[in-house]
Protein backbone atom coordinates (compact mmCIF):
# COMPACT_ATOMS: atom_id res chain seq x y z
CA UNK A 1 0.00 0.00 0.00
CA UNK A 2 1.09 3.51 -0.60
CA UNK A 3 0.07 5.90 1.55
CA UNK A 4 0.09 9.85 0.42
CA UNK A 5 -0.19 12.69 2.55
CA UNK A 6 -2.20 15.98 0.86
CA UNK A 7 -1.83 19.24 0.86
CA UNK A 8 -4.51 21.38 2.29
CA UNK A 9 -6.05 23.15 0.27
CA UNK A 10 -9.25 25.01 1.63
CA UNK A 11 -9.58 28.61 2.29
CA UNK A 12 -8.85 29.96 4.92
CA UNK A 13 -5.47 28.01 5.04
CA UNK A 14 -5.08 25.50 7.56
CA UNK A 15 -1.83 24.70 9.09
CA UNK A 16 -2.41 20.89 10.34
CA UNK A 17 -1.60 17.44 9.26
CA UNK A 18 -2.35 13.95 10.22
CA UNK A 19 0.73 13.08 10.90
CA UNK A 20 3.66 14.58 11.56
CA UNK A 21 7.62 14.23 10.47
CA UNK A 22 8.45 11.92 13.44
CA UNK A 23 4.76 9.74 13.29
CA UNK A 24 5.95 9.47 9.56
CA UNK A 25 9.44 7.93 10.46
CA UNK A 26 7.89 5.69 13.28
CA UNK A 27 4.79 4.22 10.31
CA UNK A 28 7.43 3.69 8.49
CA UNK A 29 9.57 1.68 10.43
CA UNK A 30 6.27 -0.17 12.07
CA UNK A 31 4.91 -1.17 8.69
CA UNK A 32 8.22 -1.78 5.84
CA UNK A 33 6.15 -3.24 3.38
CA UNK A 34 4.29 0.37 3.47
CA UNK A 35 5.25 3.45 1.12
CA UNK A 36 4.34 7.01 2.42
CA UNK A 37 4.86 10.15 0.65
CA UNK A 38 4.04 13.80 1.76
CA UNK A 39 2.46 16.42 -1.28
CA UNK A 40 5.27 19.39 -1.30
CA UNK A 41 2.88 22.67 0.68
CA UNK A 42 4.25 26.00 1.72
CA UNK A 43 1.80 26.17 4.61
CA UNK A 44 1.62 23.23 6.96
CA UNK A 45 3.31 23.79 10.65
CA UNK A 46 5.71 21.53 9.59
CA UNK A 47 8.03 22.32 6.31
CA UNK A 48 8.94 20.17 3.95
CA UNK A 49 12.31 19.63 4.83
CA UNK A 50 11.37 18.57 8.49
CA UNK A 51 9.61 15.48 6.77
CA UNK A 52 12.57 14.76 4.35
CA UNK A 53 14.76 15.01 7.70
CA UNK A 54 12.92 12.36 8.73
CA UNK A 55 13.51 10.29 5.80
CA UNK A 56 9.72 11.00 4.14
CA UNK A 57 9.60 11.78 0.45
CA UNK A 58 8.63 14.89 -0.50
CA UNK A 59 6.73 15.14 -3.92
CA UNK A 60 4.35 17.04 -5.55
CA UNK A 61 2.22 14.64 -7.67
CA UNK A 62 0.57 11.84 -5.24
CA UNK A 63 -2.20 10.72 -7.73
CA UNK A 64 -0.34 7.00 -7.42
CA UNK A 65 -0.74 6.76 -3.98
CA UNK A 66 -3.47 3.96 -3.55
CA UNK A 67 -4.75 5.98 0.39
CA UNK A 68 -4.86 9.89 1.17
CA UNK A 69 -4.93 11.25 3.94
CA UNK A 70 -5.78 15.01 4.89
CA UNK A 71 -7.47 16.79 7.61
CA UNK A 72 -9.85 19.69 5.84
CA UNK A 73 -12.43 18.88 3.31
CA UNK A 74 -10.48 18.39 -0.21
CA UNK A 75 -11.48 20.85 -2.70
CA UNK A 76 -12.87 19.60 -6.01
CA UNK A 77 -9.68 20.11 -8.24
CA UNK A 78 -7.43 18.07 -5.74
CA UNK A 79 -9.67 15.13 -5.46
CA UNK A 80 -7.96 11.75 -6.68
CA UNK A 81 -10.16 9.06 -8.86
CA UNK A 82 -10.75 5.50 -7.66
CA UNK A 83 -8.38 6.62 -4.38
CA UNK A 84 -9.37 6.00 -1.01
CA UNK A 85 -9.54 9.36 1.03
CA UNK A 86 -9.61 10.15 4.64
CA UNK A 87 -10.63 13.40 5.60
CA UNK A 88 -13.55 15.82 7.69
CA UNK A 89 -16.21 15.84 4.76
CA UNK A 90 -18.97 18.13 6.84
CA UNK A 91 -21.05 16.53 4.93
CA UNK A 92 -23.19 13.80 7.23
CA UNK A 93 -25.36 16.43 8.67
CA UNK A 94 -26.48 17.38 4.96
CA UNK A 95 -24.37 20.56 5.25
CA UNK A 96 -25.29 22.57 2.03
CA UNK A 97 -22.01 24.05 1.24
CA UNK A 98 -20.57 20.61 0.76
CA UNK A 99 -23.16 19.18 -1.27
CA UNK A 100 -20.99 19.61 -4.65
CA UNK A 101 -18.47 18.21 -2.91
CA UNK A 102 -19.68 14.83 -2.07
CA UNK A 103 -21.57 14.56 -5.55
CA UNK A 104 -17.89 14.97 -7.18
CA UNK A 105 -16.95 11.89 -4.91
CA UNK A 106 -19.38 9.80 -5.87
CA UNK A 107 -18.66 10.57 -9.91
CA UNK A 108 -14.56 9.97 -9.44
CA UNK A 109 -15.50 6.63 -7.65
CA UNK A 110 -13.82 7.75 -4.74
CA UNK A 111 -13.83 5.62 -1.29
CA UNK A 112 -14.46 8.76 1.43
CA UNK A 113 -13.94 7.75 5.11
CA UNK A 114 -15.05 10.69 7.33
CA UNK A 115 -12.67 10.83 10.87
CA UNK A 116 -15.86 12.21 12.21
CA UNK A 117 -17.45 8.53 11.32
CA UNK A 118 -14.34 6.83 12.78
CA UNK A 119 -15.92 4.72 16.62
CA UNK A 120 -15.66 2.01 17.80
CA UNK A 121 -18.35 -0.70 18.39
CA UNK A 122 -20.40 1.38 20.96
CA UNK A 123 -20.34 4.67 18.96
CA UNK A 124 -17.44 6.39 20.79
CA UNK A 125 -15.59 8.46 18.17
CA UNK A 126 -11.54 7.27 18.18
CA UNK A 127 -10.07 10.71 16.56
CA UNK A 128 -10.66 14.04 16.45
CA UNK A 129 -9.26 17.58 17.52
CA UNK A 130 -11.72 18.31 20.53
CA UNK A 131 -9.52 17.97 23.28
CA UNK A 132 -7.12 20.91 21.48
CA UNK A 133 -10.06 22.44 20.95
CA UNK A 134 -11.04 22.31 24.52
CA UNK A 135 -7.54 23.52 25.94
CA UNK A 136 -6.57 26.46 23.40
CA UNK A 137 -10.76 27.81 23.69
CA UNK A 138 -10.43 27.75 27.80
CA UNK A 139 -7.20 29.79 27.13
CA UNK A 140 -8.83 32.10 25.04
CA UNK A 141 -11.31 32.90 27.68
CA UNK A 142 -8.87 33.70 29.66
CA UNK A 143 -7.55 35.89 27.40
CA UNK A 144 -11.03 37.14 26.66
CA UNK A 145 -11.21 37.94 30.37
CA UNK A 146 -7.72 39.73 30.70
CA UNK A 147 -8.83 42.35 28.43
CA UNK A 148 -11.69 42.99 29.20
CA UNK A 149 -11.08 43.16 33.16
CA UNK A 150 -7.59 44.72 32.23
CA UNK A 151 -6.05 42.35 35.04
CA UNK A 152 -3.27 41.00 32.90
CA UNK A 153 -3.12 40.22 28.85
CA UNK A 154 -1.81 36.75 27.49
CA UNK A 155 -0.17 36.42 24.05
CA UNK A 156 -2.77 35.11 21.46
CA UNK A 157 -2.27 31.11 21.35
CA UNK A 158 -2.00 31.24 17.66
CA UNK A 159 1.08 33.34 18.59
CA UNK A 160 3.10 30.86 20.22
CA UNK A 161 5.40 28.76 19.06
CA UNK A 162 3.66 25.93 20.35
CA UNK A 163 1.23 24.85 23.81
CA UNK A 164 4.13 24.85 26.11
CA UNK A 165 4.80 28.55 25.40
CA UNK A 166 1.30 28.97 25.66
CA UNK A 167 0.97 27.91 28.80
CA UNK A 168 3.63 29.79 30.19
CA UNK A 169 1.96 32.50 29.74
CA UNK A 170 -0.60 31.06 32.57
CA UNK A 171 1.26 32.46 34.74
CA UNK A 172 0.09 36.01 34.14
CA UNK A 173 -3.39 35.31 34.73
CA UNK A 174 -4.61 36.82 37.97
CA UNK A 175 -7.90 36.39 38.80
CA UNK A 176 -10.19 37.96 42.25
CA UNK A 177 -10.98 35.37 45.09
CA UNK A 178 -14.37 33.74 44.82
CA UNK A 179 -14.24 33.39 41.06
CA UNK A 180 -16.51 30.70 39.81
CA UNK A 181 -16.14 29.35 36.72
CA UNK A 182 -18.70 26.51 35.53
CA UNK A 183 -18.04 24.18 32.43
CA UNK A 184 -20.47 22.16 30.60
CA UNK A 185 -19.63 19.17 29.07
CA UNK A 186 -17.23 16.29 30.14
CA UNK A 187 -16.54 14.26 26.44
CA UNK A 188 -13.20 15.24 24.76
CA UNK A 189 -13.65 18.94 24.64
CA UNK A 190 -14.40 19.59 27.99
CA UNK A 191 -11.85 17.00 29.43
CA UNK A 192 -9.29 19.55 27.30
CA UNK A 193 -10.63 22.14 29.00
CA UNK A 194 -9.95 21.13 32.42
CA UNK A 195 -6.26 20.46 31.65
CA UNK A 196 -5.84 24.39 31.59
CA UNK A 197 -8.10 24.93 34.50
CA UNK A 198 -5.23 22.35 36.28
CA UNK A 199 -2.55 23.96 34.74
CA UNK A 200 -3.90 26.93 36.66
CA UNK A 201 -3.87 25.30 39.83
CA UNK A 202 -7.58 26.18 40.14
CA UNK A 203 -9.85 24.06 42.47
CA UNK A 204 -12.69 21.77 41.59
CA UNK A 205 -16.00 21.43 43.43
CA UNK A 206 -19.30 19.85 43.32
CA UNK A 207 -21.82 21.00 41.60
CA UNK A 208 -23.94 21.54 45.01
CA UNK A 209 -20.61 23.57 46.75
CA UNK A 210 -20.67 25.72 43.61
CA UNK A 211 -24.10 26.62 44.05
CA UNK A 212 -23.86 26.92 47.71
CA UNK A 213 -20.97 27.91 48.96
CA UNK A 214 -18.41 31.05 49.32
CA UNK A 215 -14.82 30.46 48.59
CA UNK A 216 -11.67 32.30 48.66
CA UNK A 217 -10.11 31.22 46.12
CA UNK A 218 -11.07 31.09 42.55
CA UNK A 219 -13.20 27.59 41.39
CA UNK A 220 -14.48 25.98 39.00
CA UNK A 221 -16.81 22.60 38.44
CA UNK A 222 -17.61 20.62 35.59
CA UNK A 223 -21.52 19.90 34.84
CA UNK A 224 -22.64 16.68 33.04
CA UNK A 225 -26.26 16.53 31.39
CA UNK A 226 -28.10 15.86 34.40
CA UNK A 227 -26.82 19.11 36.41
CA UNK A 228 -28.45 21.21 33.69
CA UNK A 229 -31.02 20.27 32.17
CA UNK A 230 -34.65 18.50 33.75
CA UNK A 231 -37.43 16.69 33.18
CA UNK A 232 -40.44 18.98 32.16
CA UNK A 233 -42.89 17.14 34.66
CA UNK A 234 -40.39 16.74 37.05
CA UNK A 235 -39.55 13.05 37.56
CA UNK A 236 -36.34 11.48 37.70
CA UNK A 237 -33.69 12.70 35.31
CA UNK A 238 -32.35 9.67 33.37
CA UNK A 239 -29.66 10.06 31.29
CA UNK A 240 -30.92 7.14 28.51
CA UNK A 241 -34.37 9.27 28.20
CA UNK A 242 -32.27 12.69 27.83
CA UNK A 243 -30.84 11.35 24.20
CA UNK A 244 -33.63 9.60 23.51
CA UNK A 245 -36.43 11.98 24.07
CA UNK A 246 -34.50 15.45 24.31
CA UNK A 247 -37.80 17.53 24.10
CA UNK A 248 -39.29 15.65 27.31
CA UNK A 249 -36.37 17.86 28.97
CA UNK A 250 -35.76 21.88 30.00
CA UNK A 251 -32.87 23.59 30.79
CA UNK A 252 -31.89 23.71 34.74
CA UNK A 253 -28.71 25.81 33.98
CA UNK A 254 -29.84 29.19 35.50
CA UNK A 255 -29.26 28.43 38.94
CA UNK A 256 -25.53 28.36 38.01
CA UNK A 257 -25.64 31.67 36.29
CA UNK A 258 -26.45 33.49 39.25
CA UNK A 259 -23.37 32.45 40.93
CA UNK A 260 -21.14 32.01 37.98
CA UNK A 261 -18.21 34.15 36.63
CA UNK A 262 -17.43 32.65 33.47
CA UNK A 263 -19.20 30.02 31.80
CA UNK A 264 -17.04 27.70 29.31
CA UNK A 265 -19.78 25.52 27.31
CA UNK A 266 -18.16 22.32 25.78
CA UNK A 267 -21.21 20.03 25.86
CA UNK A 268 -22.32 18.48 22.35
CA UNK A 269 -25.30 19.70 21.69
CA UNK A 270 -28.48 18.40 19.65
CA UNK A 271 -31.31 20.42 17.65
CA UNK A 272 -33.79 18.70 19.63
CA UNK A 273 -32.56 19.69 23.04
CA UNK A 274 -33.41 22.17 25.08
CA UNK A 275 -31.51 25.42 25.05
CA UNK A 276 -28.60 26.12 28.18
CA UNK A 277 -28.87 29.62 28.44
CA UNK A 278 -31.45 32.07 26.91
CA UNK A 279 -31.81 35.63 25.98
CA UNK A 280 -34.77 36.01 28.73
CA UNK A 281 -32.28 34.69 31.23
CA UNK A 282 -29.05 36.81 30.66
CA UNK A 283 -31.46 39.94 31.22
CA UNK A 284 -32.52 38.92 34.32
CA UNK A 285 -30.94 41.31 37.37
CA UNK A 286 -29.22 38.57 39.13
CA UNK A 287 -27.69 37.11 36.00
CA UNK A 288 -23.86 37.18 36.98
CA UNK A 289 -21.77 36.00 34.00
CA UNK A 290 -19.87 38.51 32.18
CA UNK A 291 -17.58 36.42 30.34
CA UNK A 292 -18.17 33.07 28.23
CA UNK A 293 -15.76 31.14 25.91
CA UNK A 294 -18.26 29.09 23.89
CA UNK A 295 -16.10 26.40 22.93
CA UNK A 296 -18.88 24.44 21.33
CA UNK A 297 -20.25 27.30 19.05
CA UNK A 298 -23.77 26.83 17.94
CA UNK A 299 -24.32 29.84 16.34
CA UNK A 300 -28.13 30.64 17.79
CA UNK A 301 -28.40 27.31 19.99
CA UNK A 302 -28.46 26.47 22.83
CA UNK A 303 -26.08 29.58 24.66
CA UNK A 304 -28.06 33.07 23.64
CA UNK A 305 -24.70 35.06 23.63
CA UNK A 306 -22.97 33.15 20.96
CA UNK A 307 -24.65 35.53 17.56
CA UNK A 308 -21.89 34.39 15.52
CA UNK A 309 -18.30 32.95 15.30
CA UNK A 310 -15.27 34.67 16.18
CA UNK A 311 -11.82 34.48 14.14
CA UNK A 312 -8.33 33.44 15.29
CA UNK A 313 -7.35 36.94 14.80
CA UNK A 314 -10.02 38.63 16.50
CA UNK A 315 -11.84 36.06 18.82
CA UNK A 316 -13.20 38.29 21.53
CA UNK A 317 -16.54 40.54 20.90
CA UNK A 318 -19.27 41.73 22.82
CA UNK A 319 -22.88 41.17 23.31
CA UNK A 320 -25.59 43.62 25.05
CA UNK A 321 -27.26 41.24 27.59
CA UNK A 322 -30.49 43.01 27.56
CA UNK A 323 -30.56 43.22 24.07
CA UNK A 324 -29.22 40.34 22.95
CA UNK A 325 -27.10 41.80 20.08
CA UNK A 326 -23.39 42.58 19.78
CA UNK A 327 -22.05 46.16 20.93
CA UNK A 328 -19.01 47.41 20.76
CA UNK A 329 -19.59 49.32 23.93
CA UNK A 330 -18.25 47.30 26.91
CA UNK A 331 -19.80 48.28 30.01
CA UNK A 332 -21.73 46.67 33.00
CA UNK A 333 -24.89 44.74 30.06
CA UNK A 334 -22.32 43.44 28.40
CA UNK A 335 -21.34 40.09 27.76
CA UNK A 336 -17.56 39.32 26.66
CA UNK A 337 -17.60 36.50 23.99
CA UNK A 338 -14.84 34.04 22.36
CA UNK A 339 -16.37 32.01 20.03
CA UNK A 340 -13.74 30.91 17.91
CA UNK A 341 -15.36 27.86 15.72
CA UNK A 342 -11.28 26.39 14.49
CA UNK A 343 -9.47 26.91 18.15
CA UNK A 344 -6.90 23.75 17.34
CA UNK A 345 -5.67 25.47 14.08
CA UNK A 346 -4.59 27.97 16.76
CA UNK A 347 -1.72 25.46 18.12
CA UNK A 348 -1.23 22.96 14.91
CA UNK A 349 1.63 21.62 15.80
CA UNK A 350 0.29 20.22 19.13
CA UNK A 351 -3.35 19.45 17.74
CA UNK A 352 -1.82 17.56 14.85
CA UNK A 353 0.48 15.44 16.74
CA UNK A 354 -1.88 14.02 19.49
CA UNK A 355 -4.41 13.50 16.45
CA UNK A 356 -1.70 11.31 14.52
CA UNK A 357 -1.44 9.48 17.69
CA UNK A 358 -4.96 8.65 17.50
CA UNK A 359 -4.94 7.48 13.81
CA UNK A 360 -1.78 5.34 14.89
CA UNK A 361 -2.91 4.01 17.62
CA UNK A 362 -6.69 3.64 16.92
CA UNK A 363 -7.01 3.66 12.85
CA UNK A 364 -4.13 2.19 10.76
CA UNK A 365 -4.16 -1.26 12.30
CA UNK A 366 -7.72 -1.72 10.87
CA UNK A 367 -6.47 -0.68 7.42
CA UNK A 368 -3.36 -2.15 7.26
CA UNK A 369 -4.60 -5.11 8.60
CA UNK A 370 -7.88 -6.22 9.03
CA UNK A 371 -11.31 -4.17 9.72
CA UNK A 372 -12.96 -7.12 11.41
CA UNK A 373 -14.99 -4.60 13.52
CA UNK A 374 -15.48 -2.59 10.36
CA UNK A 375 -14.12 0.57 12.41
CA UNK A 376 -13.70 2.20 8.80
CA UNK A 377 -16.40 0.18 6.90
CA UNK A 378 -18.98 2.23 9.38
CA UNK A 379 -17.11 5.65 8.63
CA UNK A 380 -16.65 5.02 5.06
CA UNK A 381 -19.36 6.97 3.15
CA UNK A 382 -19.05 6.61 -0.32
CA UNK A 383 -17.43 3.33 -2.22
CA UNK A 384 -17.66 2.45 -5.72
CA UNK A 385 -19.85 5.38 -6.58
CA UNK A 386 -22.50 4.91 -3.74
CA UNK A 387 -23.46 6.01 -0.48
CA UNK A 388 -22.87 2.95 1.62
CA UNK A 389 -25.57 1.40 3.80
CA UNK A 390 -25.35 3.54 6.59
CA UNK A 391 -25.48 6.53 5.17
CA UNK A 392 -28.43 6.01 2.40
CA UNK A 393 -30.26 8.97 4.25
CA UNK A 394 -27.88 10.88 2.58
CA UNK A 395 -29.97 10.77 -1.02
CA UNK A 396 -32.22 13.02 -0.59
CA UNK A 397 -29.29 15.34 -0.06
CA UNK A 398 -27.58 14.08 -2.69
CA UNK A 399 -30.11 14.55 -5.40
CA UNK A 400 -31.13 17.73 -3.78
CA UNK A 401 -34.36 17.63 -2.85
């Protein structure tokens, strides 16, 4: 098998790879009977002569490579024929802007395995960038609150060399005793967040403490499904009905809002469900958050303060909390925001090394060997011209109705 490596190609650029120079070398010395090669790019974190270094060929035509890997959807022009390709195809949710995209795939006979598809037998997803996500977005609103309090001001992450400068910079962060900080969400993103919150040497507590208690120190605790949302008629929360039956439920966030500091929201959230935190609620007068790092970005879900996503560049704006819409007046109504909706791009060099451990570790022994538990059979979307079984909901789409 020969393995190619792409270069990205969507706009805006993205710095990231699957694998790296030295997760190159080490395939290649696990697997001898493999061939990898790496598509020449001026952009990725790492250069081109990094992966030669490391004893990777560097070309610029990979159209005989028989597997491609990338990490942004593939543009039209770059797509290979009858190749197998491995990237984020935004396309299982019936995205529209990708439509064109997967119709070209099915016409070049291309075999399209989505990372997002990639789980194993109970449904758990084995790659992805979320935890970098979750770290460099709980940075930012730190950041977010440094300027806006004028406390202290940390160097953009994107800035950095890499997340060990990054979090040196920690150590200008200064924030007032009693600080409460609530997260939602403890998957991959949020479990990424909390490794900055621990960097920080801040201290966890209960949900209950949180709510109840006085400290003098700064806090923070991490809410799962059950802390914040509720049964509508009031019986007992149960975590199989939540997913099941998401409009049975209502949100029971609030009561952390009126204790709360910051709010850092890395829960997934579904369409169905209810919403976290409304405009209603951030107008009420004992509505304490004034600065939120929505991490998961649902631009008008489920947290009313997130009207639209941020940019690497300029992640932080501001939202009137009466009104509901952004200001550029900040004041006591408003509402700092980061809602940056590509935070690992910020540190690529970091984000693209633990994912290439992930595809080592959880990925290539299924396709250099065998896929027995069809771990890319289930995330493979498109083969010989067709959607494949599980994803036959996709024709509708397809045909654009």
């Amino acid at each position: 098998m020969k393995i190619g490596i792409i270069r990205e190609g969507k706009t805006p650029l993205d710095k990231r790879v699957p694998f790296t120079p030295k997760q190159c070398k080490l395939i290649m010395d696990k697997y001898p009977q493999l061939e990898l090669v790496v598509q020449e790019s001026p952009i990725r974190a790492f250069t081109d002569d990094e992966y030669r270094i490391n004893g990777i060929k560097v070309v610029e035509n990979i159209s005989d490579a028989d597997v491609i890997f990338g990490v942004k959807e593939v543009p039209i022009d770059m797509l290979h024929a009858d190749k197998t390709h491995f990237f984020f195809s935004h396309t299982i949710k019936e995205q529209p802007y990708n439509r064109d995209l997967l119709l070209a795939i099915m016409e070049r006979n291309i075999k399209m395995v989505d990372y997002e598809c990639l789980t194993d037998k109970k449904g758990r997803r084995l790659v992805g960038f979320g935890r970098y996500a979750g770290i460099v977005g709980t940075y930012n609103g730190f950041l977010a609150y440094g300027k806006t309090s004028h406390k202290f001001s940390l160097k953009a992450a994107h800035l950095c060399e890499d997340r060990s400068e990054m979090e040196g910079e920690l150590s200008k962060v200064n924030l007032p005793s009693n600080f409460k900080i609530v997260l939602t969400g403890t998957g991959r993103v949020g479990k990424g967040a909390v490794e900055i919150l621990k960097k920080l040497n801040l201290k966890e507590v209960n949900s209950a403490d949180f709510l109840s208690e006085d400290f003098n120190e700064p806090v923070y605790t991490v809410l799962g499904v059950k802390d914040y949302n509720k049964r509508v008629d009031g019986l007992e929360f149960k975590t199989s009905e939540f997913y099941q039956s998401p409009q049975l439920f209502e949100s029971n966030f609030y009561r952390f809002a009126q204790v709360a500091d910051m709010f850092i929201p890395c829960h997934y959230w579904d369409s169905e469900a209810p919403f976290i935190l409304t405009k209603t609620d951030m107008q009420k007068s004992d509505f304490t958050i004034r600065t939120i790092a929505d991490i998961s970005c649902d631009i008008d879900g489920p947290v009313a303060s997130t009207v639209r996503p941020s940019t690497i560049a300029n992640p932080i704006y501001y939202v009137n909390r009466f009104t509901g819409e952004e200001t550029k007046e900040i004041n006591a109504d408003s509402i700092t925001v980061m809602a940056v909706d590509n935070l690992p791009c910020e540190l690529p060099k970091d984000a693209s090394d633990d994912f290439g451990s992930e595809l080592i570790e959880n990925i290539l022994p299924h396709l250099l060997g065998t896929d027995n538990d069809r771990v890319i059979g289930r995330a493979t979307i498109t083969e010989r011209g067709e959607l494949n079984n599980e994803y036959k909901y996709l024709n509708g789409y397809v045909k654009g109705e």
